[in-house]
PDB file of N, CA and C in Angstrom:
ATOM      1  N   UNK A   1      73.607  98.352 106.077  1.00  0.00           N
ATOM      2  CA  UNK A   1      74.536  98.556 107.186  1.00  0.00           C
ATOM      3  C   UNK A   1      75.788  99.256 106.655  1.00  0.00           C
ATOM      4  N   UNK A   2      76.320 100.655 107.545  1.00  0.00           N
ATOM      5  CA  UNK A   2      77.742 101.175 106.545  1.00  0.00           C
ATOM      6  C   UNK A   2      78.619 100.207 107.215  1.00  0.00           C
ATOM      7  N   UNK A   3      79.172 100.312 106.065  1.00  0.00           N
ATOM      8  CA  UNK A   3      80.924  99.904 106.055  1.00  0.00           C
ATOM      9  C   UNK A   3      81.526 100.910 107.322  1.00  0.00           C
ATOM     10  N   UNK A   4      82.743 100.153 107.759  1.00  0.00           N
ATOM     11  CA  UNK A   4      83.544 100.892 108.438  1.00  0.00           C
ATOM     12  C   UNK A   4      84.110 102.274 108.157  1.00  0.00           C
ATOM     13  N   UNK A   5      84.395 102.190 106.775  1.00  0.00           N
ATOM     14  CA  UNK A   5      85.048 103.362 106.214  1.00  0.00           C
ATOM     15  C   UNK A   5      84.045 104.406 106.533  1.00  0.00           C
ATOM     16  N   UNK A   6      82.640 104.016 105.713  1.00  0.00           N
ATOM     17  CA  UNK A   6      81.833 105.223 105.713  1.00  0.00           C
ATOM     18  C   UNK A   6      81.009 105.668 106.819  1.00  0.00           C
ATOM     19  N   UNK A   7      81.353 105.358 108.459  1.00  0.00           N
ATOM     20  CA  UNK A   7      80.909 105.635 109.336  1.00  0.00           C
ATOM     21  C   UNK A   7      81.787 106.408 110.178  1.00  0.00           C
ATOM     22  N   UNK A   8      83.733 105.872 109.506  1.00  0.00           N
ATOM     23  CA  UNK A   8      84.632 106.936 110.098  1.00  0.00           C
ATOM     24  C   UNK A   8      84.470 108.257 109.301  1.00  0.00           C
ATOM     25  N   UNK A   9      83.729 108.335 108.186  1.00  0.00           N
ATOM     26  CA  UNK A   9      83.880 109.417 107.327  1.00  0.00           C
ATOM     27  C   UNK A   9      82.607 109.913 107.916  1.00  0.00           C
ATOM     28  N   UNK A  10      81.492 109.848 108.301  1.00  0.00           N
ATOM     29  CA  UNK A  10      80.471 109.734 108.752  1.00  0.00           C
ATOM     30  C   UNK A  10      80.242 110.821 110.198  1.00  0.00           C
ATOM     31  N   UNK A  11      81.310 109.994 110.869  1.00  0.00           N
ATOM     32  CA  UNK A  11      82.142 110.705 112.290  1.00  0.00           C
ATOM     33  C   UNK A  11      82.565 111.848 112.164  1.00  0.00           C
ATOM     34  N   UNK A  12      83.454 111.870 111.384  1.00  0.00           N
ATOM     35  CA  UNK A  12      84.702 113.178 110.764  1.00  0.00           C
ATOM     36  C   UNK A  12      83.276 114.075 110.189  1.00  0.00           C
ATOM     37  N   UNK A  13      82.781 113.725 109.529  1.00  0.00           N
ATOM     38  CA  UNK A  13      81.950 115.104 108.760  1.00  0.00           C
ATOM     39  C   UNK A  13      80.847 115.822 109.417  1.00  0.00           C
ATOM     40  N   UNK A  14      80.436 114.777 110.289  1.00  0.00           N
ATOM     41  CA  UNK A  14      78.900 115.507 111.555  1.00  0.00           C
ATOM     42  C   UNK A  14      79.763 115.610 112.782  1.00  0.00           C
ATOM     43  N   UNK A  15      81.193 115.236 112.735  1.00  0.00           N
ATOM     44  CA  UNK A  15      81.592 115.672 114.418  1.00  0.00           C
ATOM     45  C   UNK A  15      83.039 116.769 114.059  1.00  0.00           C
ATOM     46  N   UNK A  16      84.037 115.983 113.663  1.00  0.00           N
ATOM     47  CA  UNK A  16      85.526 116.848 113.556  1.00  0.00           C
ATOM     48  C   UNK A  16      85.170 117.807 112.620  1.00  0.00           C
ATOM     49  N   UNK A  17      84.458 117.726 111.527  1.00  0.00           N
ATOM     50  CA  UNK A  17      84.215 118.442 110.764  1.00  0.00           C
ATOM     51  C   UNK A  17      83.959 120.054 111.496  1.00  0.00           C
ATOM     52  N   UNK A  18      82.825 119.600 112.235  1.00  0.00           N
ATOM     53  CA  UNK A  18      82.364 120.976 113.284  1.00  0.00           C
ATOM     54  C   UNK A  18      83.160 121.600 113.742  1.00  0.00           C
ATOM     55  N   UNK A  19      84.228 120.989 114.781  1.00  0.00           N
ATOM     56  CA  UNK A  19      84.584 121.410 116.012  1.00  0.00           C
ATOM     57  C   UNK A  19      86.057 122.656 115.073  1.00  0.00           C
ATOM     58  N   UNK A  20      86.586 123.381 116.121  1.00  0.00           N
ATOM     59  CA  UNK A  20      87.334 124.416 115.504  1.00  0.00           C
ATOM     60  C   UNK A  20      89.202 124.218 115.629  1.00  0.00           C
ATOM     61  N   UNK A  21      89.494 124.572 114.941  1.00  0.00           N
ATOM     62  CA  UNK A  21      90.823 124.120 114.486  1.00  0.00           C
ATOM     63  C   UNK A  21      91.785 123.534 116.328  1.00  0.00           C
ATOM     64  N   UNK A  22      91.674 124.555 116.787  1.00  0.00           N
ATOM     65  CA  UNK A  22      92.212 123.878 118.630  1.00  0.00           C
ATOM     66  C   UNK A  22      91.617 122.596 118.714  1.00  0.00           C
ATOM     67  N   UNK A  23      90.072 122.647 118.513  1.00  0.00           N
ATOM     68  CA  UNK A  23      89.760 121.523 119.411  1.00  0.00           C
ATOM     69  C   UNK A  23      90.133 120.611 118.628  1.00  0.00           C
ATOM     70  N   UNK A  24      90.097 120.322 117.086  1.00  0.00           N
ATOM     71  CA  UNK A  24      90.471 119.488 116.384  1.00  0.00           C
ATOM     72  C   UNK A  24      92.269 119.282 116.661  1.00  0.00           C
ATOM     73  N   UNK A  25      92.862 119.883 116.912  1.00  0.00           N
ATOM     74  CA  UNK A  25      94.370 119.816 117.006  1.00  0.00           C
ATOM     75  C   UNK A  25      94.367 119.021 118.730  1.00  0.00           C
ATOM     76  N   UNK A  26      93.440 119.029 119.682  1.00  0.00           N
ATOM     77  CA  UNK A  26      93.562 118.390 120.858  1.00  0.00           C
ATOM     78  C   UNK A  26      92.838 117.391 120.838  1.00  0.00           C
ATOM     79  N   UNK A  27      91.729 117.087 119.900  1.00  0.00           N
ATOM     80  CA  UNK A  27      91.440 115.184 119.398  1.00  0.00           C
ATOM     81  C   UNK A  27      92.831 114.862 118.756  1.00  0.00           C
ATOM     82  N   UNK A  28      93.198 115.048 117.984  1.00  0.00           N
ATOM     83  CA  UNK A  28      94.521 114.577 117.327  1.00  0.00           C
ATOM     84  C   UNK A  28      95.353 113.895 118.216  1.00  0.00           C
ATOM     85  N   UNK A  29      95.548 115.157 119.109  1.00  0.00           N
ATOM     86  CA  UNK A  29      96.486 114.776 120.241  1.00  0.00           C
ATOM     87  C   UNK A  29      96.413 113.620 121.345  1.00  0.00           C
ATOM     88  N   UNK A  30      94.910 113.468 121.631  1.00  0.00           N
ATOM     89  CA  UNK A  30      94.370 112.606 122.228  1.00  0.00           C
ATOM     90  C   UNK A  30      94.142 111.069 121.880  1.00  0.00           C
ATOM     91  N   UNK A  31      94.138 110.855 120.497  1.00  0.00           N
ATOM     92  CA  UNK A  31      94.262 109.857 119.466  1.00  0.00           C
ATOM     93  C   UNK A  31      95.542 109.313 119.400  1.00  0.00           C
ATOM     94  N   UNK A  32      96.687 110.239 119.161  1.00  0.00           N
ATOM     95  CA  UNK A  32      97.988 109.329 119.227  1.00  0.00           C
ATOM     96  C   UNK A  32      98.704 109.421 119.981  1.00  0.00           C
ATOM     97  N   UNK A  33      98.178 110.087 121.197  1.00  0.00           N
ATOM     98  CA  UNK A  33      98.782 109.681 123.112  1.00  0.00           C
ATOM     99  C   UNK A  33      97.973 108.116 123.228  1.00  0.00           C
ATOM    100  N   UNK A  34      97.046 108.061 122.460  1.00  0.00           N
ATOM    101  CA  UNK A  34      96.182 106.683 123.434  1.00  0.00           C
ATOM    102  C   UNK A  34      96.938 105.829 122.222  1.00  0.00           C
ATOM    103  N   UNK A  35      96.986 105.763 121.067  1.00  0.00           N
ATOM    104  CA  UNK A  35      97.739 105.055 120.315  1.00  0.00           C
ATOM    105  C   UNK A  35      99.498 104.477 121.083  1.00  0.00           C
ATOM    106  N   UNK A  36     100.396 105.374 120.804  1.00  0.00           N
ATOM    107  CA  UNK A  36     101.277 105.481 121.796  1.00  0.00           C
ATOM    108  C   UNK A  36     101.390 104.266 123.079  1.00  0.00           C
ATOM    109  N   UNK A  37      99.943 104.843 123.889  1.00  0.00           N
ATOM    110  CA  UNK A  37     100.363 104.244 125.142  1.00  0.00           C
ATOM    111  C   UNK A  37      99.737 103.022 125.054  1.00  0.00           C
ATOM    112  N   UNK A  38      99.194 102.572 124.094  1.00  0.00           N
ATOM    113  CA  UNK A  38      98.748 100.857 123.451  1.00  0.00           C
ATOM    114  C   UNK A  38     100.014  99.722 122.972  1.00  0.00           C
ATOM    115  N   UNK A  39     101.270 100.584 123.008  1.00  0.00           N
ATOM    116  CA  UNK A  39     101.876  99.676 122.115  1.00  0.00           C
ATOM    117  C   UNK A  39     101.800  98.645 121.519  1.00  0.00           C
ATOM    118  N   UNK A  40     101.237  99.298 120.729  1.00  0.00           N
ATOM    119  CA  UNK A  40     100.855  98.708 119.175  1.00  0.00           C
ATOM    120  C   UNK A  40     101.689  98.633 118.011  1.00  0.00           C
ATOM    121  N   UNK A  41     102.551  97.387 117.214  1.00  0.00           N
ATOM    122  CA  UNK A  41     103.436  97.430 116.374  1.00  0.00           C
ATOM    123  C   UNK A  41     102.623  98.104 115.245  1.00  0.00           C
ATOM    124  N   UNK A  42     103.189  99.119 114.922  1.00  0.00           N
ATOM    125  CA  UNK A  42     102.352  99.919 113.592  1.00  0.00           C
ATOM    126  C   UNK A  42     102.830  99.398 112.075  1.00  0.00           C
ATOM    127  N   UNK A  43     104.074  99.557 112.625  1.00  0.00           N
ATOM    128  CA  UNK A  43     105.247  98.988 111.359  1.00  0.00           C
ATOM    129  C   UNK A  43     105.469  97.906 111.549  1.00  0.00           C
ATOM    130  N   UNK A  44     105.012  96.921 110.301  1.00  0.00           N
ATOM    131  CA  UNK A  44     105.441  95.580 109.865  1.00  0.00           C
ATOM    132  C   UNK A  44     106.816  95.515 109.945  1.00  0.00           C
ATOM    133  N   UNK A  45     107.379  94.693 110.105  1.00  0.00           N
ATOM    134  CA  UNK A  45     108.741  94.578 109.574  1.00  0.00           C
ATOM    135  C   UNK A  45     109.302  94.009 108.542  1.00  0.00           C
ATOM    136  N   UNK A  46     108.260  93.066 108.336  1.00  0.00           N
ATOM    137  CA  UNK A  46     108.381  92.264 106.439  1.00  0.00           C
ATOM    138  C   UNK A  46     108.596  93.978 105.597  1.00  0.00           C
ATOM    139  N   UNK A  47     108.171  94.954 105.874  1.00  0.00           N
ATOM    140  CA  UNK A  47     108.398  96.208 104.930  1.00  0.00           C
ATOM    141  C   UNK A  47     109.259  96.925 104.973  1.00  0.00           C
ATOM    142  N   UNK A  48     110.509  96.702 105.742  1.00  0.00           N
ATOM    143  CA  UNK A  48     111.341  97.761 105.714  1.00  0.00           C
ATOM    144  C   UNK A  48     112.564  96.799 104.869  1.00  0.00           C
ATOM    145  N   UNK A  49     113.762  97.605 105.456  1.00  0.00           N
ATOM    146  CA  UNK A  49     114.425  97.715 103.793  1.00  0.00           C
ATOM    147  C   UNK A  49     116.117  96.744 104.954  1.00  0.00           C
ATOM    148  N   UNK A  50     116.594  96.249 104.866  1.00  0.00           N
ATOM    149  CA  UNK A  50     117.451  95.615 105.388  1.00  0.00           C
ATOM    150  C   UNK A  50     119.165  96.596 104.704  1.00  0.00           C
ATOM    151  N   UNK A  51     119.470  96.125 105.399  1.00  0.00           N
ATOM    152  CA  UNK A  51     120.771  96.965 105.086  1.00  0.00           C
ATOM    153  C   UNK A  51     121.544  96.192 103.808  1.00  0.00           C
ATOM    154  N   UNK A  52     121.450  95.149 103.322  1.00  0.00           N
ATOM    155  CA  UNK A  52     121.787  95.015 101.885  1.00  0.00           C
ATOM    156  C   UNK A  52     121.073  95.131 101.230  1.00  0.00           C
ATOM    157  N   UNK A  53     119.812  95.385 101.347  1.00  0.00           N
ATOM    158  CA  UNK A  53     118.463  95.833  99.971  1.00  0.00           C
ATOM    159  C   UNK A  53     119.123  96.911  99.788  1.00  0.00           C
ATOM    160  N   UNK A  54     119.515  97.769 101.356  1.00  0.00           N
ATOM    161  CA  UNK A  54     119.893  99.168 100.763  1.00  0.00           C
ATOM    162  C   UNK A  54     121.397  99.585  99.904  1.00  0.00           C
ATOM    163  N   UNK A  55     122.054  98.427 100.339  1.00  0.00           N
ATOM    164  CA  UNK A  55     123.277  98.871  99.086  1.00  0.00           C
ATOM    165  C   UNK A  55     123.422  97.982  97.986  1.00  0.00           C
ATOM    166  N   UNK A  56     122.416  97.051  98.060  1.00  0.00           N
ATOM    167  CA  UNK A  56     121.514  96.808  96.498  1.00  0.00           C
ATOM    168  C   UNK A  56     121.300  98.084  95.618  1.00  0.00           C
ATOM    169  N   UNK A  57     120.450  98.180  96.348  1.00  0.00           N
ATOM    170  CA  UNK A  57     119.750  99.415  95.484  1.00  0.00           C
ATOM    171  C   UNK A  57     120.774 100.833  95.492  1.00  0.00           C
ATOM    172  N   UNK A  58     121.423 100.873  96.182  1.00  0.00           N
ATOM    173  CA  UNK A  58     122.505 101.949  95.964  1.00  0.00           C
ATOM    174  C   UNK A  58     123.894 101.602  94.810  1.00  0.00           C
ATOM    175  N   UNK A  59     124.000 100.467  95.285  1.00  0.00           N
ATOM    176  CA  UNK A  59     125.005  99.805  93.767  1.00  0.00           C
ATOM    177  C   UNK A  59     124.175 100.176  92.234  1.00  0.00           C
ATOM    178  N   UNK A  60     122.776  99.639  92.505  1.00  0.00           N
ATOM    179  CA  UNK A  60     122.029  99.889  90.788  1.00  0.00           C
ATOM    180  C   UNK A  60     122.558 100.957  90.583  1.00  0.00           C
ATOM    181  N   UNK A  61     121.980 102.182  91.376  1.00  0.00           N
ATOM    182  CA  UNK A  61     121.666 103.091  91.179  1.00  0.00           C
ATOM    183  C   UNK A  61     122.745 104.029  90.702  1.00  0.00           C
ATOM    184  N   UNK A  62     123.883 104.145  91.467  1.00  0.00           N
ATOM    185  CA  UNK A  62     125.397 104.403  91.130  1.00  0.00           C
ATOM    186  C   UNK A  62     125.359 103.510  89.663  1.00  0.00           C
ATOM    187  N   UNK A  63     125.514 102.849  89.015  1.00  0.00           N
ATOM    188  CA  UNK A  63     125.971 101.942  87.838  1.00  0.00           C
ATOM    189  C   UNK A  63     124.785 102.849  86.742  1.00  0.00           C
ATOM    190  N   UNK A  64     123.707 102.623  87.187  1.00  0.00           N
ATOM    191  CA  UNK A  64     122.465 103.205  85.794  1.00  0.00           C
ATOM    192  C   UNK A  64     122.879 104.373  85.830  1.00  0.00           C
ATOM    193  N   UNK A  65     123.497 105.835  86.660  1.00  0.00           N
ATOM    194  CA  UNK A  65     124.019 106.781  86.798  1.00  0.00           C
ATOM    195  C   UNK A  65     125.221 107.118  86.000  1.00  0.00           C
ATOM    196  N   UNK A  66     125.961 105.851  86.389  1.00  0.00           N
ATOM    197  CA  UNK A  66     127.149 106.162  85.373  1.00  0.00           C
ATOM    198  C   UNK A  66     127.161 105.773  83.896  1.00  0.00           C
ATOM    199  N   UNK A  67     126.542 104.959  83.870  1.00  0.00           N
ATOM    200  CA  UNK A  67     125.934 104.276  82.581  1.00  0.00           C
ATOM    201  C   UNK A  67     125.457 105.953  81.614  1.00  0.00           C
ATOM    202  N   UNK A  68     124.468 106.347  82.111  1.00  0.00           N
ATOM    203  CA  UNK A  68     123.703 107.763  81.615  1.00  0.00           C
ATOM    204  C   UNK A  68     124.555 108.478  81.469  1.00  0.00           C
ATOM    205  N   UNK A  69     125.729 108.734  82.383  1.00  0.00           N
ATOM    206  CA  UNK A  69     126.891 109.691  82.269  1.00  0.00           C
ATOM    207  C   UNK A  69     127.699 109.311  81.463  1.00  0.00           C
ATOM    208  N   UNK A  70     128.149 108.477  81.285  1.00  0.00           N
ATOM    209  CA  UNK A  70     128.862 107.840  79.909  1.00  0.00           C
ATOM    210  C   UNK A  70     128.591 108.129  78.817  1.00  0.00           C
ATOM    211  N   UNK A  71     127.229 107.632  78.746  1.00  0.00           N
ATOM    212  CA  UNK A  71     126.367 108.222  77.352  1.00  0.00           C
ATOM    213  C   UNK A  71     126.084 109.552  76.807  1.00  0.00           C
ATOM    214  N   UNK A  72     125.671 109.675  77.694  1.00  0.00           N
ATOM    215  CA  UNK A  72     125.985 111.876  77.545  1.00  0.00           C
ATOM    216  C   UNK A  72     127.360 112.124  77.228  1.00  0.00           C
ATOM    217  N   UNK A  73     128.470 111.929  77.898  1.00  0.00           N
ATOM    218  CA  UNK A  73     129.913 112.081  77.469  1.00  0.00           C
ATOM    219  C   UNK A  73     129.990 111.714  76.023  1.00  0.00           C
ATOM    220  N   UNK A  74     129.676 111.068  75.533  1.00  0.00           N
ATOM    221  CA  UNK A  74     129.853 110.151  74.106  1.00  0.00           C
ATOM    222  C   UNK A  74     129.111 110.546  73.268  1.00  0.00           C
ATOM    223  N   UNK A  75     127.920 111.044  73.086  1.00  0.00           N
ATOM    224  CA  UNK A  75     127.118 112.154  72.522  1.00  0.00           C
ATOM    225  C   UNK A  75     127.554 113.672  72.133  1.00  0.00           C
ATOM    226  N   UNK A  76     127.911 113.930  73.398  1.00  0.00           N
ATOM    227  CA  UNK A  76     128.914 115.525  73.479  1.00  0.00           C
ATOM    228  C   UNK A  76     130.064 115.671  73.006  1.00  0.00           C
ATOM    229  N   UNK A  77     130.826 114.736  72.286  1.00  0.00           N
ATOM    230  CA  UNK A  77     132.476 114.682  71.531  1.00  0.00           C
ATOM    231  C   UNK A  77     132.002 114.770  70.617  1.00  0.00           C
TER     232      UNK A  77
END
């Protein structure tokens, strides 16, 4: 019995595969209008980034920056 995977690949290679760049660009289209109008949460939200992860990670990043720049300065005298 295939797997899921290898029956969407299965699909794609004896069907989208065929059809010509339009018609393939108007399945596309047809796929994420019906997606769309499912509202369906796509995005987790456990995965995005909260606004102090982000100036977490913007503090490191500024500090290991200057850190490197320091060091280069101190090398170059």
């Amino acid at each position: 019995m295939p797997t899921t995977d290898q029956s969407i690949q299965e699909v794609y290679r004896y069907v989208v595969d065929t059809l010509s760049l339009s018609e393939r660009l108007r399945l596309a289209a047809l796929i994420l209008n019906d997606l769309t109008q499912q509202n369906i949460t796509v995005i987790d939200s456990s995965d995005t980034w909260s606004e102090s992860d982000q100036l977490e990670l913007t503090t490191f990043s500024l500090q290991y920056a200057a850190s490197l720049f320091s060091e280069s300065e101190e090398t170059t005298q």
